[in-house]
N, C-alpha and C. Protein backbone atom coordinates (compact mmCIF):
# COMPACT_ATOMS: atom_id res chain seq x y z
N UNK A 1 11.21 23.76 -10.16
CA UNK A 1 11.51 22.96 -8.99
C UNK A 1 13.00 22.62 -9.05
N UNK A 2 13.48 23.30 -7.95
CA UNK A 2 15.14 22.52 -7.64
C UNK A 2 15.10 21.27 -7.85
N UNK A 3 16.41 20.79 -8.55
CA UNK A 3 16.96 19.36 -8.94
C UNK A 3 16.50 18.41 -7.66
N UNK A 4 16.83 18.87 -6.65
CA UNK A 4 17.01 18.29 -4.85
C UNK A 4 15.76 17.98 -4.66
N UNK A 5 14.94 18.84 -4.95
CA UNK A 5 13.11 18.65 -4.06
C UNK A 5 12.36 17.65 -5.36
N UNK A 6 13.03 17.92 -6.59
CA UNK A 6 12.47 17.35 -7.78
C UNK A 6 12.81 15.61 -7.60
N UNK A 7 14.26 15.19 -7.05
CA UNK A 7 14.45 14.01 -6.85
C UNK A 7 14.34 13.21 -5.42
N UNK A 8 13.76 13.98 -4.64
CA UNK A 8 12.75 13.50 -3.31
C UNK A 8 11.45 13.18 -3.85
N UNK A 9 10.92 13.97 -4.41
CA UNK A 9 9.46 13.89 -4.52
C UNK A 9 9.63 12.25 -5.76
N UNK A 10 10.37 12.40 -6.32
CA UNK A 10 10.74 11.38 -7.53
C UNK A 10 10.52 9.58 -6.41
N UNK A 11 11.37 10.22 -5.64
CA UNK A 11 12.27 9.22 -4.53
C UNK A 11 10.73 8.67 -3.78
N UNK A 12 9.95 9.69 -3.15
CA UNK A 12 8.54 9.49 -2.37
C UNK A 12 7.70 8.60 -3.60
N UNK A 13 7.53 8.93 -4.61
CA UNK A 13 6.67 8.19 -5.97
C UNK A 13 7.10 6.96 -6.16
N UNK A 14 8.45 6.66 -6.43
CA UNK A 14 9.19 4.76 -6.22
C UNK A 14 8.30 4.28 -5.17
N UNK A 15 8.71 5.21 -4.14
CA UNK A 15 8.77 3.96 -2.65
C UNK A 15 7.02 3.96 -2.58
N UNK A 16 6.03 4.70 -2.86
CA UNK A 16 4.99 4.27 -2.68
C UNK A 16 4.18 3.24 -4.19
N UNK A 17 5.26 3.87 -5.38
CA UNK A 17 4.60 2.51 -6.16
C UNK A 17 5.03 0.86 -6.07
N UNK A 18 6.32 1.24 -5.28
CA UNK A 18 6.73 0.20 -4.57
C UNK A 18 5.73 -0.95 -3.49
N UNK A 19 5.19 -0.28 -2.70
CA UNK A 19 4.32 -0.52 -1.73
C UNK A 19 2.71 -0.64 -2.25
N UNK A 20 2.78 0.26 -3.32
CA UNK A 20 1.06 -0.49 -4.17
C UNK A 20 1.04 -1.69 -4.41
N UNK A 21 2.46 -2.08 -5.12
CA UNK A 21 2.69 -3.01 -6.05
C UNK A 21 3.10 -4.39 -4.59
N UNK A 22 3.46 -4.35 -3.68
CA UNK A 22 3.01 -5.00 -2.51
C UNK A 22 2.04 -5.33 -2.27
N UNK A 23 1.21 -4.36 -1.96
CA UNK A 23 -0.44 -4.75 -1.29
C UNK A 23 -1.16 -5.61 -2.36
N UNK A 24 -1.52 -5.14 -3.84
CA UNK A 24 -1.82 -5.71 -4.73
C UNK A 24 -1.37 -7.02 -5.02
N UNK A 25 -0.05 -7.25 -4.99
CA UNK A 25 0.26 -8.96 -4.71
C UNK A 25 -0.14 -9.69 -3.80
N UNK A 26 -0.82 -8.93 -2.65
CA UNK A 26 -0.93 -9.67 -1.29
C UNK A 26 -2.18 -9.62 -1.03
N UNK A 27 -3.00 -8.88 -1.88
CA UNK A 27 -4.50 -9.13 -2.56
C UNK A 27 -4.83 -10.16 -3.20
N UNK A 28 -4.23 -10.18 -4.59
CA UNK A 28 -4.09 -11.36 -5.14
C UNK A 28 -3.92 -12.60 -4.96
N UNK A 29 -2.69 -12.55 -4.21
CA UNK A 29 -2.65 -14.24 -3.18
C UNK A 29 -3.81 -14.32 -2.34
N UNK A 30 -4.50 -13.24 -1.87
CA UNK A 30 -5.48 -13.89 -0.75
C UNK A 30 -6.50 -14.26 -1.35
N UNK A 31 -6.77 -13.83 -2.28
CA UNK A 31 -8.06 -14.07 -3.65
C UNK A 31 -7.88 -15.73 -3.87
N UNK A 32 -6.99 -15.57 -4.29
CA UNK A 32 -6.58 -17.00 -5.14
C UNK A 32 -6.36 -18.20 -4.06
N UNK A 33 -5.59 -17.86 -3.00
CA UNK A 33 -5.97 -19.01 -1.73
C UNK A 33 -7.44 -19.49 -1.29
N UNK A 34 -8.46 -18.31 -1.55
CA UNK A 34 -10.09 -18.81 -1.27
C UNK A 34 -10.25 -19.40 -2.13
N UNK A 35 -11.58 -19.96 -2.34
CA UNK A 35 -12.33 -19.85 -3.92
C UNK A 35 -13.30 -19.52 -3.85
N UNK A 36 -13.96 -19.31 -2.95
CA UNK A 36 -14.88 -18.52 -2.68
C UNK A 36 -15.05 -16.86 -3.26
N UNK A 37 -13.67 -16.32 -2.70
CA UNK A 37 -12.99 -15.00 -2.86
C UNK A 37 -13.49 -14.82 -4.48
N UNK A 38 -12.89 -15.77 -5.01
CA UNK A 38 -11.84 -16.03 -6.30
C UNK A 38 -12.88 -15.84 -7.20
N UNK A 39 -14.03 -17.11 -7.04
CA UNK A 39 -15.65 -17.04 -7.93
C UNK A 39 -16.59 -16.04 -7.23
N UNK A 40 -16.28 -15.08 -6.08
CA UNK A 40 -17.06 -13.59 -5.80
C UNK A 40 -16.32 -13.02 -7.38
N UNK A 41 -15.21 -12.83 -7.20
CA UNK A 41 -14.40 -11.83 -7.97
C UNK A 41 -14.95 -11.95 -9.50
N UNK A 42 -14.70 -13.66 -10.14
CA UNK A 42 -14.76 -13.56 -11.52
C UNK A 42 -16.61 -13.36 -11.81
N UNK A 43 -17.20 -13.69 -10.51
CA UNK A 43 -18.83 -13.28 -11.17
C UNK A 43 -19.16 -11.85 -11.23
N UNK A 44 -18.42 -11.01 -10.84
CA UNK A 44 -18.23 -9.31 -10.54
C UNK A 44 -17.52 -9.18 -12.12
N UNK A 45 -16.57 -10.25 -12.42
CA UNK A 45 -15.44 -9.36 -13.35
C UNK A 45 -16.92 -9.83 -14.80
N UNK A 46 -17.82 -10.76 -14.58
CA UNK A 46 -18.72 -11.20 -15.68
C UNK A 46 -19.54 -9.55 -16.22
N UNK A 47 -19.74 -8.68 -15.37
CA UNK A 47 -20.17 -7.34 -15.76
C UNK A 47 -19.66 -6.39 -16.74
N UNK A 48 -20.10 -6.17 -17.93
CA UNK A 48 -19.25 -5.45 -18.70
C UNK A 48 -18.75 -4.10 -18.08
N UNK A 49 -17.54 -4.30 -18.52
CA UNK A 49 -16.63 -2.72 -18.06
C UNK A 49 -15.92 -2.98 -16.82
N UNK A 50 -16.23 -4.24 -16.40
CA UNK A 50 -15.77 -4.38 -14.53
C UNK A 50 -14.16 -4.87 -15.20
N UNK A 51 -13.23 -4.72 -14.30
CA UNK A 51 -12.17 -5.60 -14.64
C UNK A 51 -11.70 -5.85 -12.99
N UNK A 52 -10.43 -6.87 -13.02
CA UNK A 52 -10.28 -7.24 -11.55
C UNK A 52 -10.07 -5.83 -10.13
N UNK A 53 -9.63 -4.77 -10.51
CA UNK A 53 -9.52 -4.27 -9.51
C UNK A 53 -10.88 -3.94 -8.92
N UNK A 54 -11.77 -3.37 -9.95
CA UNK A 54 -13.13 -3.12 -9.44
C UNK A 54 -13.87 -4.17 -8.99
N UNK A 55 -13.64 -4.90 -9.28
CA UNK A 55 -14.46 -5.91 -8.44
C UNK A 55 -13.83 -6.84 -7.64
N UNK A 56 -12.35 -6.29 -6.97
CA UNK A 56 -12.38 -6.52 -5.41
C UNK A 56 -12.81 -5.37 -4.87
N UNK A 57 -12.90 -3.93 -4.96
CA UNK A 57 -13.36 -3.05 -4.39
C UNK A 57 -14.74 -3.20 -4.38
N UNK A 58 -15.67 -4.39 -4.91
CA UNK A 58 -17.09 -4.22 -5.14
C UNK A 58 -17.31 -5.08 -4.24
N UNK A 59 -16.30 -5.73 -3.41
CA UNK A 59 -16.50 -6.93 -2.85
C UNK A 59 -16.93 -6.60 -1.60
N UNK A 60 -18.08 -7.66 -0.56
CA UNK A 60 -18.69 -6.85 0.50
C UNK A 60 -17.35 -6.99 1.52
N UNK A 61 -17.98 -5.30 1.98
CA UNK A 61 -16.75 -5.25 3.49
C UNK A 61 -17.09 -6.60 4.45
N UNK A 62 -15.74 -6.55 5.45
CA UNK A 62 -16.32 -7.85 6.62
C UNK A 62 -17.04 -6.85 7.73
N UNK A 63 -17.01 -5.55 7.68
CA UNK A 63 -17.30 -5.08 8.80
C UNK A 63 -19.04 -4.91 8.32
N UNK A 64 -19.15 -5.65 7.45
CA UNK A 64 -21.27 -5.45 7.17
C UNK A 64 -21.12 -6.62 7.62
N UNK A 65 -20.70 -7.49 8.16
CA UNK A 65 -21.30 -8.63 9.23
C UNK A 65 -21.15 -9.65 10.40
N UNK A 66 -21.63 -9.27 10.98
CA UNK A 66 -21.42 -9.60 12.34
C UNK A 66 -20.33 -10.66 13.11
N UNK A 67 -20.12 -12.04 12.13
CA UNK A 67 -19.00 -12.52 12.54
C UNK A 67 -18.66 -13.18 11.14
N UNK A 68 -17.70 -14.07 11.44
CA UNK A 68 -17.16 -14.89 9.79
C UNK A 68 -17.84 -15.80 9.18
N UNK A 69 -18.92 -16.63 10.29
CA UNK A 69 -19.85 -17.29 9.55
C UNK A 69 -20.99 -16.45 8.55
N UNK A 70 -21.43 -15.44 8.97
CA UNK A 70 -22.14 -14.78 8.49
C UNK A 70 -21.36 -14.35 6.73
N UNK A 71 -20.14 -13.91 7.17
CA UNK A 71 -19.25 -13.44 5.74
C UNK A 71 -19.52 -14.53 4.81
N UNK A 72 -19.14 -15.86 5.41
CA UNK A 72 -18.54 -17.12 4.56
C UNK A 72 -20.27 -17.09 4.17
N UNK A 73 -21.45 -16.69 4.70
CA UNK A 73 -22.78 -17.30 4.05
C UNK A 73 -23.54 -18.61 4.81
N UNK A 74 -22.56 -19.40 5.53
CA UNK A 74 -22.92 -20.08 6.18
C UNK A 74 -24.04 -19.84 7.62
N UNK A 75 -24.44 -18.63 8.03
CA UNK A 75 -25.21 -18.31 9.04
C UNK A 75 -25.91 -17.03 8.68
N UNK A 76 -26.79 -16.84 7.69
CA UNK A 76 -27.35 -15.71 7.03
C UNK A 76 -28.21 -15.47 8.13
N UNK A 77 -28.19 -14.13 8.22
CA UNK A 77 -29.50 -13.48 8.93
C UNK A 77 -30.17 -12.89 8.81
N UNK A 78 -31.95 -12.47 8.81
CA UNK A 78 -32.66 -11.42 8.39
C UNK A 78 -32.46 -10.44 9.49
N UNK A 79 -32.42 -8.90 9.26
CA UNK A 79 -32.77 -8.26 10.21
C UNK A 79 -33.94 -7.84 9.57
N UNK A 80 -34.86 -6.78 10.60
CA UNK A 80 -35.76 -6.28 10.94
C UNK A 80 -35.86 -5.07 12.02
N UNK A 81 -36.71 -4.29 11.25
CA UNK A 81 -36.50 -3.08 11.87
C UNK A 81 -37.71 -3.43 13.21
N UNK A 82 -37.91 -3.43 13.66
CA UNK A 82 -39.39 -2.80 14.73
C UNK A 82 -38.99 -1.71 14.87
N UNK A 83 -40.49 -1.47 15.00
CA UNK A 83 -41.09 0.12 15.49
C UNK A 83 -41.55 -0.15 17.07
């Protein structure tokens, strides 16, 4: 690989570990502003082998429920299938 394409591609690798290392801070603060978030996370990290990243990725999406009360737990709902 030419010197030139070798120190672009170098150049593309900074700027996106740059930008991991963003999001991940801005994960973290949002974790730590809940506590809710915060005690989801450390009862996930209680699993052997889990450590913090996996268990925000274990964490439920918001799009499995219907609005924010439902997320926060405060308005649980059963569904049900009928036939």
């Amino acid at each position: 690989m030419d010197s030139r394409c070798k120190q672009a591609v170098l150049k593309v690798i900074a700027t996106i570990e740059t930008e991991i290392s963003a999001i991940e801070e801005e994960i973290n603060e949002h974790v730590n502003n809940y506590s809710h978030l915060k005690n989801m996370v450390e009862n996930i990290k209680t699993i052997k082998g889990i450590g913090y990243l996996t268990a925000i990725a274990e964490m439920p999406s918001v799009d499995n429920f219907d609005n924010a009360r439902q997320f926060a737990g405060l308005n649980p709902e059963h569904r049900f299938i009928r036939k």
